[in-house]
C-alpha atoms as a PDB file:
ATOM      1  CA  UNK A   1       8.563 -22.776   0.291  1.00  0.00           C
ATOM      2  CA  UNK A   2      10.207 -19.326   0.496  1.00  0.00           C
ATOM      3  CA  UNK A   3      10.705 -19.443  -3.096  1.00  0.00           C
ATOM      4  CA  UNK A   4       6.715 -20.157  -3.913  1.00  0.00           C
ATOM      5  CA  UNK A   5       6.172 -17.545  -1.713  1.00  0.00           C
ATOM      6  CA  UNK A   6       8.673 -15.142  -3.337  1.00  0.00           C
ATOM      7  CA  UNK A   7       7.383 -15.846  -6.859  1.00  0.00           C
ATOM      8  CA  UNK A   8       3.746 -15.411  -5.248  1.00  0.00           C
ATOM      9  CA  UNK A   9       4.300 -11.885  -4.164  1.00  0.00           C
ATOM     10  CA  UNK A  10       7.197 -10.666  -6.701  1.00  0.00           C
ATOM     11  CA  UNK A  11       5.155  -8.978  -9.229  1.00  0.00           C
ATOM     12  CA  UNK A  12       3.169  -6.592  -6.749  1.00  0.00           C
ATOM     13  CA  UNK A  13       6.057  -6.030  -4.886  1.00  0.00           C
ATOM     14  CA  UNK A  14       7.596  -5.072  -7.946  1.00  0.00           C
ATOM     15  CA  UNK A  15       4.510  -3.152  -8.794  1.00  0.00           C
ATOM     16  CA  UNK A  16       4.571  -0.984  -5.405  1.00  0.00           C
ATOM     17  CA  UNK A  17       7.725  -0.447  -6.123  1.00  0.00           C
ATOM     18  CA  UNK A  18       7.593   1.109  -9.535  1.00  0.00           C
ATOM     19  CA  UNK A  19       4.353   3.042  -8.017  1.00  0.00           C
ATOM     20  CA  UNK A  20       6.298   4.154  -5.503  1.00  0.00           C
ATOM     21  CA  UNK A  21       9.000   5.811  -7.675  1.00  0.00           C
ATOM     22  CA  UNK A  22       6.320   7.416  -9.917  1.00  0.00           C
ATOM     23  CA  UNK A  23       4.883   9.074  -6.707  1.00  0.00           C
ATOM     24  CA  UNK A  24       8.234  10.692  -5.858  1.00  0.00           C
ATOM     25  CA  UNK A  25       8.902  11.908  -9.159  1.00  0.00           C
ATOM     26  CA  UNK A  26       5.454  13.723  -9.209  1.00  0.00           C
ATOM     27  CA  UNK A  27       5.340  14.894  -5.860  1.00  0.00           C
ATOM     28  CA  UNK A  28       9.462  16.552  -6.918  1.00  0.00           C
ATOM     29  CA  UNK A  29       7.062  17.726  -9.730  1.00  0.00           C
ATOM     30  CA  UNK A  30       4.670  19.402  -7.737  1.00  0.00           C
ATOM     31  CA  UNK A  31       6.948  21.222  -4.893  1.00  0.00           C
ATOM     32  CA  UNK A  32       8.960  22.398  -8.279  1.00  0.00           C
ATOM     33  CA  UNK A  33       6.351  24.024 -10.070  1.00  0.00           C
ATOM     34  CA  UNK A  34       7.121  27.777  -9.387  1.00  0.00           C
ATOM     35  CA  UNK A  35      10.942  27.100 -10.030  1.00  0.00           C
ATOM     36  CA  UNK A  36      12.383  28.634 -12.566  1.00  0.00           C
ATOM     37  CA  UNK A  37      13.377  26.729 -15.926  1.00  0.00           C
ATOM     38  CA  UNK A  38      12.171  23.326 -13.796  1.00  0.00           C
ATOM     39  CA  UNK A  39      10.956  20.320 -16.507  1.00  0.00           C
ATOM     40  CA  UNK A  40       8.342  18.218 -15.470  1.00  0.00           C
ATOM     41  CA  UNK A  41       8.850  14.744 -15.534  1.00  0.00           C
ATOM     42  CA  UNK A  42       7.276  11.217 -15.657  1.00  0.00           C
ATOM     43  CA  UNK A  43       7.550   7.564 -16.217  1.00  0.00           C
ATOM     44  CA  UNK A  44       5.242   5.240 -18.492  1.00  0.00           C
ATOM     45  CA  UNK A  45       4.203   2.796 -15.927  1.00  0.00           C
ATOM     46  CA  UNK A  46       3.692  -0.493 -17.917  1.00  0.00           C
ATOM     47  CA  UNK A  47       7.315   0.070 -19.461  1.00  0.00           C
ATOM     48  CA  UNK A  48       8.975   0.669 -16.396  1.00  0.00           C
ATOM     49  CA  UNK A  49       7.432  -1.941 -14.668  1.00  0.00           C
ATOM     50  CA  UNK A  50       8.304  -4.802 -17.990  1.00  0.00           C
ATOM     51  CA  UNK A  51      11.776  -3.487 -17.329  1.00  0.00           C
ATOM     52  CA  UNK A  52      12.117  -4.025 -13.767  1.00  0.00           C
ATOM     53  CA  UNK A  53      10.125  -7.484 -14.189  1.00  0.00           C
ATOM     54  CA  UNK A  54      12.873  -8.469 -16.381  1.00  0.00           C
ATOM     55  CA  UNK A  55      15.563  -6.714 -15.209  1.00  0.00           C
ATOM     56  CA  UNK A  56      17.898  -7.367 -11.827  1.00  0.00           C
ATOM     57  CA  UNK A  57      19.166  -4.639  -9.935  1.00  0.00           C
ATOM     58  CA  UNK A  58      22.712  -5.662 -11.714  1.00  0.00           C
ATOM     59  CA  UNK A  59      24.443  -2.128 -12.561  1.00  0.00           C
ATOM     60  CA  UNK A  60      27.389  -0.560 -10.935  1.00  0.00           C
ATOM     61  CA  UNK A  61      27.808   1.332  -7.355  1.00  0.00           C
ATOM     62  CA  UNK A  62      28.905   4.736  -8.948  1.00  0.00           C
ATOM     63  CA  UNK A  63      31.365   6.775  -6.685  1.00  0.00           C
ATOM     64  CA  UNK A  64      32.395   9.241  -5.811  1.00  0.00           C
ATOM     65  CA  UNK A  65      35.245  11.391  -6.490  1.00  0.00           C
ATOM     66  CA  UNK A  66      37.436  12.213  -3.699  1.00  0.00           C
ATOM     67  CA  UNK A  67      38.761  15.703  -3.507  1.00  0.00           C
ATOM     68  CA  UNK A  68      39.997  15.888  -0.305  1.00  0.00           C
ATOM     69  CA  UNK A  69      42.027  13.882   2.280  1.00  0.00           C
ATOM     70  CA  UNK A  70      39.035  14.333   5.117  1.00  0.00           C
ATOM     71  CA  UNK A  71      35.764  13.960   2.410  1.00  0.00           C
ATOM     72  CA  UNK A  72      33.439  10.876   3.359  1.00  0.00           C
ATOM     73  CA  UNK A  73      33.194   8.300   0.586  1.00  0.00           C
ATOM     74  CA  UNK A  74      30.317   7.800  -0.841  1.00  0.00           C
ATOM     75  CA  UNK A  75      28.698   5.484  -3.495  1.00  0.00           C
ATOM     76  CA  UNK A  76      25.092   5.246  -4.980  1.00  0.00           C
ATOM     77  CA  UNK A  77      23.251   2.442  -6.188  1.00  0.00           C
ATOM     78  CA  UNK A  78      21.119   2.978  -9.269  1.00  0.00           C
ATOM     79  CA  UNK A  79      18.146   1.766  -9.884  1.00  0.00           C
ATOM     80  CA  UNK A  80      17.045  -0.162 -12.543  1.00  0.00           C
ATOM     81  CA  UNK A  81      14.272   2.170 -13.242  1.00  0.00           C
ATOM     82  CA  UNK A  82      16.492   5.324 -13.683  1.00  0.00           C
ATOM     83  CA  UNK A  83      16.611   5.486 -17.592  1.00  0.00           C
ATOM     84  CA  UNK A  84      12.514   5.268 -17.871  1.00  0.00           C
ATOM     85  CA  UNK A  85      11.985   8.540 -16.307  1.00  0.00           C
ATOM     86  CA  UNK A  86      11.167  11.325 -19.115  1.00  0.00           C
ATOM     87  CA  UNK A  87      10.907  14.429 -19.463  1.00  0.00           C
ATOM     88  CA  UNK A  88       7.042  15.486 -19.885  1.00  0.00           C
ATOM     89  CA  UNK A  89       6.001  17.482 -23.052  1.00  0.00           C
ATOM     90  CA  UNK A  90       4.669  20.811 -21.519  1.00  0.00           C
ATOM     91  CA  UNK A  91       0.620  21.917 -22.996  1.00  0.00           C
ATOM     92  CA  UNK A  92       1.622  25.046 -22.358  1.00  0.00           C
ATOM     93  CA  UNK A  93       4.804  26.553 -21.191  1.00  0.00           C
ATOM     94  CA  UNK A  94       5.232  29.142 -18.479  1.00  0.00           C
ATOM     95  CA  UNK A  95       7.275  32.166 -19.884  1.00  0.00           C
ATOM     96  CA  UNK A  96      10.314  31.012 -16.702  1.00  0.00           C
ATOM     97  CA  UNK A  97      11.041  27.922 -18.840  1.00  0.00           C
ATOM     98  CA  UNK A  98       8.594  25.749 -16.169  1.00  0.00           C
ATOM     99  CA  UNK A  99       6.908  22.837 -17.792  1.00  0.00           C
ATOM    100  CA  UNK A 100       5.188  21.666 -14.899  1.00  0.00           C
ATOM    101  CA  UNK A 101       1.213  22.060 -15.396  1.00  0.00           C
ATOM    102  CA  UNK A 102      -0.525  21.876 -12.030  1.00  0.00           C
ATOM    103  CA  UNK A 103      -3.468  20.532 -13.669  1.00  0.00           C
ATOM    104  CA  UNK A 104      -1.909  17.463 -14.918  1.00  0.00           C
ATOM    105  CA  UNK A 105       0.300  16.846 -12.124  1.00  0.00           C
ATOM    106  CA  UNK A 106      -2.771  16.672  -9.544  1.00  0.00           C
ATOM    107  CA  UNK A 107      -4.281  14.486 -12.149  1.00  0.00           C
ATOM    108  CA  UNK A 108      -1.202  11.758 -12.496  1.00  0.00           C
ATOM    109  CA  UNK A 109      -0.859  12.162  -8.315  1.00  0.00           C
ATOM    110  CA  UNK A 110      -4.102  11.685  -7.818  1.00  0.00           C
ATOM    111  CA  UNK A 111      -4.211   8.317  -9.991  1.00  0.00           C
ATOM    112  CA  UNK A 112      -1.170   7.224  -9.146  1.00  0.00           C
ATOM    113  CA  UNK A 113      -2.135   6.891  -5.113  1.00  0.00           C
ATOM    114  CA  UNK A 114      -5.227   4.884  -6.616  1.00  0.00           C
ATOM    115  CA  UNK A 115      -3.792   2.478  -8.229  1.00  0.00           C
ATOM    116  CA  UNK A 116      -0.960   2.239  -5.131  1.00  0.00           C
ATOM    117  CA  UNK A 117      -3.649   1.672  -2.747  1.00  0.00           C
ATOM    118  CA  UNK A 118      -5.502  -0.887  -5.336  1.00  0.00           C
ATOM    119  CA  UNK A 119      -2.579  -2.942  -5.421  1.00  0.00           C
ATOM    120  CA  UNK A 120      -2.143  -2.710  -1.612  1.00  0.00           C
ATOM    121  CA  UNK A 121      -5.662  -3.752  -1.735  1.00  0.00           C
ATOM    122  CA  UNK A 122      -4.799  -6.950  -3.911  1.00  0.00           C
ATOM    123  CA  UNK A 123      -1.884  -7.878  -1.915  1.00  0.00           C
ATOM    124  CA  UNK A 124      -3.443  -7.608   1.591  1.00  0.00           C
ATOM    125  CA  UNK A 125      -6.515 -10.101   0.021  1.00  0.00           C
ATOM    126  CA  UNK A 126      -3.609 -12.530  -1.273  1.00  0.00           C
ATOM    127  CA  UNK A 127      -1.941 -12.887   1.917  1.00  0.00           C
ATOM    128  CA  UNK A 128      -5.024 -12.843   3.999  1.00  0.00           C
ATOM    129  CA  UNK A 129      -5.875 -16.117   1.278  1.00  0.00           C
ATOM    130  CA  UNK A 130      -2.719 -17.540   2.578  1.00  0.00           C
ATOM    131  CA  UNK A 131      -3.236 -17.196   5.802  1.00  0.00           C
ATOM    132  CA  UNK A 132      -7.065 -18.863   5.864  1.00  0.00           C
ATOM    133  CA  UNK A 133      -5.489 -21.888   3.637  1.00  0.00           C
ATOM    134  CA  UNK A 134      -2.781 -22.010   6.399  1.00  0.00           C
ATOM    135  CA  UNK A 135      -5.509 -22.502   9.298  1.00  0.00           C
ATOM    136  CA  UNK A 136      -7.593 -24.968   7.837  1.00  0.00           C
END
């Protein structure tokens, strides 16, 4: 039953995800855009979101070096999605070396929350589906 219910609610939580990764790489883009020599950058949705469809979380903890006796160790787990973020082509660059355009960014944010809350949207109306099947 758990598995149904896995393979019922996989791809949108796989979709949120991705979503969710977009919006932090925007909103870095945004609270960036008067540093210097800062390069905007963005994901193609439907490509990163094929790729994490098809792809487990399978790569390889990458630590940390060491270089002291009394350092914490520490190790990161990469994400599948970590090679499909880009760097954006800049319209028109700022004379710093900034490529973020405000314009755009507000644009992609903007979007990006839409479609977030749409497929919150879809998901609530799926489980609250469930749940009146379940009653009856």
């Amino acid at each position: 039953m758990i598995d149904r219910l896995n393979n019922h609610f996989g791809f949108h939580q796989t979709a949120l995800a991705v979503r969710q990764q977009r919006q932090e790489i925007l909103a870095a883009n945004i609270a960036n855009a008067d540093t210097p020599n800062y390069k905007a950058r963005d994901m193609d949705f439907s490509a990163a979101l094929k790729q994490a469809m098809g792809h487990s979380n399978t790569l390889a903890p990458i630590t940390l070096s060491l270089t002291s006796a009394r350092h914490i160790p520490g190790v990161a787990q990469p994400t599948a999605l970590d090679n499909t973020v880009l760097y954006r082509q800049p319209l028109q660059p700022a004379l710093d070396g900034n490529t973020v355009d405000m314009d755009v960014e507000r644009m992609a944010f903007a979007e990006n929350t839409m479609q977030y809350q749409t497929s919150l949207t879809l998901l609530s109306q799926r489980v609250k589906g469930l749940m009146a099947a379940l009653q009856q």
